[in-house]
Protein backbone atom coordinates (compact mmCIF):
# COMPACT_ATOMS: atom_id res chain seq x y z
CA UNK A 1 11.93 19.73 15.70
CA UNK A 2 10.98 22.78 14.04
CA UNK A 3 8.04 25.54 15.35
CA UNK A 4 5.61 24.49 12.71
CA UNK A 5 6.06 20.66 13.69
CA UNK A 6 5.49 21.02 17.11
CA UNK A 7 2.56 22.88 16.56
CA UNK A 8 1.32 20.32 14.01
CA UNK A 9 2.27 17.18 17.00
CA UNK A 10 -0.05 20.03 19.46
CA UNK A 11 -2.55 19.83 17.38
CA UNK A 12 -2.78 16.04 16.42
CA UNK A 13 -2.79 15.15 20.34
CA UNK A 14 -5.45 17.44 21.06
CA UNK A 15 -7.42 16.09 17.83
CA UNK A 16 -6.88 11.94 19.01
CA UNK A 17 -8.17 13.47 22.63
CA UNK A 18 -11.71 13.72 21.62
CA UNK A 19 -11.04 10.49 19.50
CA UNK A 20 -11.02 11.96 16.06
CA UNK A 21 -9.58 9.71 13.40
CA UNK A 22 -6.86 12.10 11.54
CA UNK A 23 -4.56 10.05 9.11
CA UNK A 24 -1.09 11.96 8.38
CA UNK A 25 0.93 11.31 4.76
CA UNK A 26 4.15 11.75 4.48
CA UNK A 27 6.99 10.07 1.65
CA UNK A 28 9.19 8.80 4.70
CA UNK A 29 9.12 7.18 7.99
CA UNK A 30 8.04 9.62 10.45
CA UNK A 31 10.82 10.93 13.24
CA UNK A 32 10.41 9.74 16.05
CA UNK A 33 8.34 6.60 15.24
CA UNK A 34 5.55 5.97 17.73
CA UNK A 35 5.09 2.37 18.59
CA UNK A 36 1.11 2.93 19.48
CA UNK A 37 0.32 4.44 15.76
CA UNK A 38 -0.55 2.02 12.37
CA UNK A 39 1.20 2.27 9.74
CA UNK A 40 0.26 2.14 5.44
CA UNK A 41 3.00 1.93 3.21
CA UNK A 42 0.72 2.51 -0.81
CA UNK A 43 3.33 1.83 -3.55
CA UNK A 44 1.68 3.04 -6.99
CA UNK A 45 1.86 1.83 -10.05
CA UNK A 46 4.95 2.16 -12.82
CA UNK A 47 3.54 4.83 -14.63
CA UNK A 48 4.08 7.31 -12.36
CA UNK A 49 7.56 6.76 -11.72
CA UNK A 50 9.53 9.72 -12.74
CA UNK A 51 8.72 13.67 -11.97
CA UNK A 52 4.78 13.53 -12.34
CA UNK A 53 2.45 12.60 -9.54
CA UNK A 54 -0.73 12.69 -12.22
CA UNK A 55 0.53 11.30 -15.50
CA UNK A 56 -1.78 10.49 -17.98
CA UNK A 57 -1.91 7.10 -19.99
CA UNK A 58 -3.87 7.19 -23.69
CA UNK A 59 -6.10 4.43 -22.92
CA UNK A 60 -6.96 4.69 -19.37
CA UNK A 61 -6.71 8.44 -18.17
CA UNK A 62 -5.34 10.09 -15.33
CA UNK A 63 -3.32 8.57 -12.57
CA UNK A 64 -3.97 10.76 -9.60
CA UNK A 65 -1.88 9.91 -7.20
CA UNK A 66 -2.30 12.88 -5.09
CA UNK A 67 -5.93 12.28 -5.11
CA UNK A 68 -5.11 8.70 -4.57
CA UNK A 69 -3.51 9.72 -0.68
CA UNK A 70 -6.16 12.02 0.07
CA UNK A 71 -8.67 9.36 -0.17
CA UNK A 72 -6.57 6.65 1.54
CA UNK A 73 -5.92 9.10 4.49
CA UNK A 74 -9.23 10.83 4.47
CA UNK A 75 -11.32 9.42 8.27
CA UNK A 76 -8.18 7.00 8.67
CA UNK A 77 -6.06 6.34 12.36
CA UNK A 78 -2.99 5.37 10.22
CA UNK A 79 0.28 7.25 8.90
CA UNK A 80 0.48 6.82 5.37
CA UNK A 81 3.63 6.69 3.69
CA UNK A 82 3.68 6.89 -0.12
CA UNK A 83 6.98 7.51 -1.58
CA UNK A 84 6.84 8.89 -5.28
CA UNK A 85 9.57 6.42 -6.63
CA UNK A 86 12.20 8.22 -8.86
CA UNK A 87 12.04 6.67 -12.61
CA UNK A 88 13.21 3.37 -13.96
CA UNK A 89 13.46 2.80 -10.15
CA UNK A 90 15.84 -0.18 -9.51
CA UNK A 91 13.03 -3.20 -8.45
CA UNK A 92 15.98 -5.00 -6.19
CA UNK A 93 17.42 -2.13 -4.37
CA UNK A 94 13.54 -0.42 -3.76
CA UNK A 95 12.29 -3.78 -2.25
CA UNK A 96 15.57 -4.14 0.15
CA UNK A 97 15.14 -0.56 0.96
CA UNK A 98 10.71 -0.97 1.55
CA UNK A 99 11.80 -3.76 3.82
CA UNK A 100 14.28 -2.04 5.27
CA UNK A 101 11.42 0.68 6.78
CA UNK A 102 9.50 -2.05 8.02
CA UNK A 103 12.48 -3.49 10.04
CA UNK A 104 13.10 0.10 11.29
CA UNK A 105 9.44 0.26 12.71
CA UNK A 106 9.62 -3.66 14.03
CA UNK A 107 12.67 -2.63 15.85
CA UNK A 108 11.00 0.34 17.44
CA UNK A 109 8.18 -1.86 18.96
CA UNK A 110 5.47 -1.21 16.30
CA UNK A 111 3.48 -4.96 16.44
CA UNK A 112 4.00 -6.76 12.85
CA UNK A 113 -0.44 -6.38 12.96
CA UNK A 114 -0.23 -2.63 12.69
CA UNK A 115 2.05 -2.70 9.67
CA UNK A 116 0.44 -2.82 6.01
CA UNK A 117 2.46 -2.99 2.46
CA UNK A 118 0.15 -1.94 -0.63
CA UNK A 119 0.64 -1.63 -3.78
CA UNK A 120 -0.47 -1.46 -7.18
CA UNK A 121 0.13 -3.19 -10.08
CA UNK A 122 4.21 -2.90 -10.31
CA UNK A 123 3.61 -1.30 -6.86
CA UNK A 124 1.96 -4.73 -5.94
CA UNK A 125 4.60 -6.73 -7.03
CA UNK A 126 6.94 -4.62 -4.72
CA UNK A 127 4.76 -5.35 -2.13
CA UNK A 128 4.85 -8.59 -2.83
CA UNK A 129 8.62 -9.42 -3.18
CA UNK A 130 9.07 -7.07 0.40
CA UNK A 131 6.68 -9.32 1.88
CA UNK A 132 8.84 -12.09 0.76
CA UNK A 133 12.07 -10.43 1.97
CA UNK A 134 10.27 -10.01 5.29
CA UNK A 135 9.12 -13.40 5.59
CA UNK A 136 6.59 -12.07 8.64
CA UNK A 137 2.87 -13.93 8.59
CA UNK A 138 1.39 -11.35 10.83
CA UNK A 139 1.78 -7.87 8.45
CA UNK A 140 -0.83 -7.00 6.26
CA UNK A 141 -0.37 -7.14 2.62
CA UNK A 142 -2.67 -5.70 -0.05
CA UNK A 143 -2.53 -6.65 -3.88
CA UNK A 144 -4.20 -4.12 -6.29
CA UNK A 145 -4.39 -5.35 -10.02
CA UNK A 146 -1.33 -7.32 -9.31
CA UNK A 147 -1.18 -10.47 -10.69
CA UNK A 148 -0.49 -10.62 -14.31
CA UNK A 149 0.08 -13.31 -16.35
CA UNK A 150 3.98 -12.43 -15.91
CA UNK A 151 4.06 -11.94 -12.20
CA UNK A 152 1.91 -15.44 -12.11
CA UNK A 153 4.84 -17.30 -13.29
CA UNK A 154 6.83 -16.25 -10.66
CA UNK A 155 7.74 -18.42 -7.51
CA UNK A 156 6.61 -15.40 -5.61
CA UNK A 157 5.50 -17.09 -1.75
CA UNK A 158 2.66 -14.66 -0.30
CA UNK A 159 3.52 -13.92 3.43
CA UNK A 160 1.49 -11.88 5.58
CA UNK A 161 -2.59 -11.60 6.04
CA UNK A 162 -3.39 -10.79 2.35
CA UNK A 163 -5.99 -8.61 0.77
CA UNK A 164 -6.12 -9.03 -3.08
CA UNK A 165 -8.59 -6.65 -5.50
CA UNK A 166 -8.86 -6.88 -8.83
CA UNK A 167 -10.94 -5.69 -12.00
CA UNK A 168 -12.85 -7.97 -13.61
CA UNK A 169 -12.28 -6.18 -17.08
CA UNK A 170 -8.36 -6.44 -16.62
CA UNK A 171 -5.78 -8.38 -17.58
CA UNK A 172 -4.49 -8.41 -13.74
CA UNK A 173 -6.62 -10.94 -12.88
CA UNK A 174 -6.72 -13.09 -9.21
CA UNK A 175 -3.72 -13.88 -7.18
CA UNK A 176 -5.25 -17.50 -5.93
CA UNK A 177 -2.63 -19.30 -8.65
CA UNK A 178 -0.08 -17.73 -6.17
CA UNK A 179 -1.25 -19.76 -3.15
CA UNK A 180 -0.13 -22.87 -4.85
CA UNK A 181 3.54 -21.53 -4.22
CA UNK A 182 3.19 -22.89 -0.03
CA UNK A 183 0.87 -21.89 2.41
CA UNK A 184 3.22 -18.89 3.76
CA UNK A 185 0.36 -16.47 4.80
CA UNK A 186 -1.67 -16.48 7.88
CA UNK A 187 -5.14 -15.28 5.46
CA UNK A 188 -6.01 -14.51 1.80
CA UNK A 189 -9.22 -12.33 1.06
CA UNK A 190 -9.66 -11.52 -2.35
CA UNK A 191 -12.10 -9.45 -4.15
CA UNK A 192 -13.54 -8.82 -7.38
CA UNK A 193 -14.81 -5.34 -8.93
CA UNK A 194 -16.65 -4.93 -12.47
CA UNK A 195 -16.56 -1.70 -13.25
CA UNK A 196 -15.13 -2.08 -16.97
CA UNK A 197 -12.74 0.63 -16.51
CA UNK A 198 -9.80 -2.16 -16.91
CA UNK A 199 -6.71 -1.49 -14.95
CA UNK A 200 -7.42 2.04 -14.80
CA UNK A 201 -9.70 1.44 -12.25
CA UNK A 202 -7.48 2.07 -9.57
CA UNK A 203 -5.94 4.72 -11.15
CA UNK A 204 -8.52 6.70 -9.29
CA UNK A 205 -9.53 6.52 -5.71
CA UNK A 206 -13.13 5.27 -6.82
CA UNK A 207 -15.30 3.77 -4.38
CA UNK A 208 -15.03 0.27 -5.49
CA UNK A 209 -11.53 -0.46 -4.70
CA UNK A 210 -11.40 2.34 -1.92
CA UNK A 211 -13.84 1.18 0.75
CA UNK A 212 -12.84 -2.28 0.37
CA UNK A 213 -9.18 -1.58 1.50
CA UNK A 214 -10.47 0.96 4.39
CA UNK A 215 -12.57 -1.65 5.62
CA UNK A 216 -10.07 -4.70 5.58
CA UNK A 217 -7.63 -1.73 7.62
CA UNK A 218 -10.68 -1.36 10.12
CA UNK A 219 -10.57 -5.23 10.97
């Protein structure tokens, strides 16, 4: 461990001692993985697949991922991991490998409840096909703007306790026609937002869609 992380693991304890919430961000699993800590894995959505964190799109704006981590980490008690996928990123091999991180921090005695996969739009349907993979009733899963008309038409089974937000403006609409594929999740919550800002309203950490998910993490 380098100087400058052992001062940064100093200062974290001493931060948790007087019970400050700090949430940490990283692309990775952390090293060593701490069974006592929760962890977020936030997969965003396709269009920022490729060398820019804040691309912009003509008819919604600005995706701001950066921003987008901030927000998600800001007060939080969790490590964040949001890994800015490469482009044309291969949807087989990135689920196996998303799953693959969960396993790791399963195996290291971090309790399936203290795990959550979210994602947005294409980032959701990762999510959602990991979840599958991992078969595991007791992780949390959250759906942003996921379920398209395409993704609906899927056999896709929903596993986990599962959060899903949409826009009520957007043509990702509810995941309930999901549930009809077997009762594989321990509890579905879904939510509806109407800010007319279509699906780039989570391309923004606004408050509509971001207290929400830091709430359901609270539980």
């Amino acid at each position: 461990m380098s100087l400058l992380s052992k001062y940064t693991a100093i200062l974290l304890s001493i931060l948790l001692s007087f019970g400050a919430k700090t949430g940490t961000v990283s692309e990775e699993l952390p090293t060593p993985i701490d069974p006592n800590v929760r962890y977020v894995f936030y997969s965003h959505g396709y269009i920022v697949e490729g060398e820019n964190p804040e691309p912009v799109h003509p008819r919604w704006g600005k995706y701001t991922f950066p921003a987008i981590k901030e927000a998600l980490a800001e007060d939080a008690d969790f490590h964040l991991i949001a890994h800015h996928r490469e482009a044309n990123t291969d949807f087989g091999r990135y689920t196996k490998k998303l799953a693959g991180q969960v396993r790791r921090l399963l195996s290291a005695g971090v309790s399936p409840g203290n795990i959550t996969l979210m994602g947005f739009s294409r980032g959701g349907s990762l999510t959602a096909y990991t979840a599958q993979r991992l078969y595991n009733d007791q992780l949390g899963i959250i759906l942003l703007a996921t379920c398209n008309p395409s993704i609906l038409e899927q056999n896709i089974k929903l596993y986990g306790r599962v959060l899903s937000i949409y826009e009520a403006s957007d043509g990702a609409g509810s995941c309930t026609p999901l549930r009809k594929n077997g009762r594989t999740y321990s509890s579905f919550e879904e939510i509806q937002i109407n800010t007319g800002l279509e699906h780039g309203a989570f391309y923004r950490p606004i408050p509509e869609w971001i207290e929400p998910v830091k709430a359901w993490l609270d539980k």
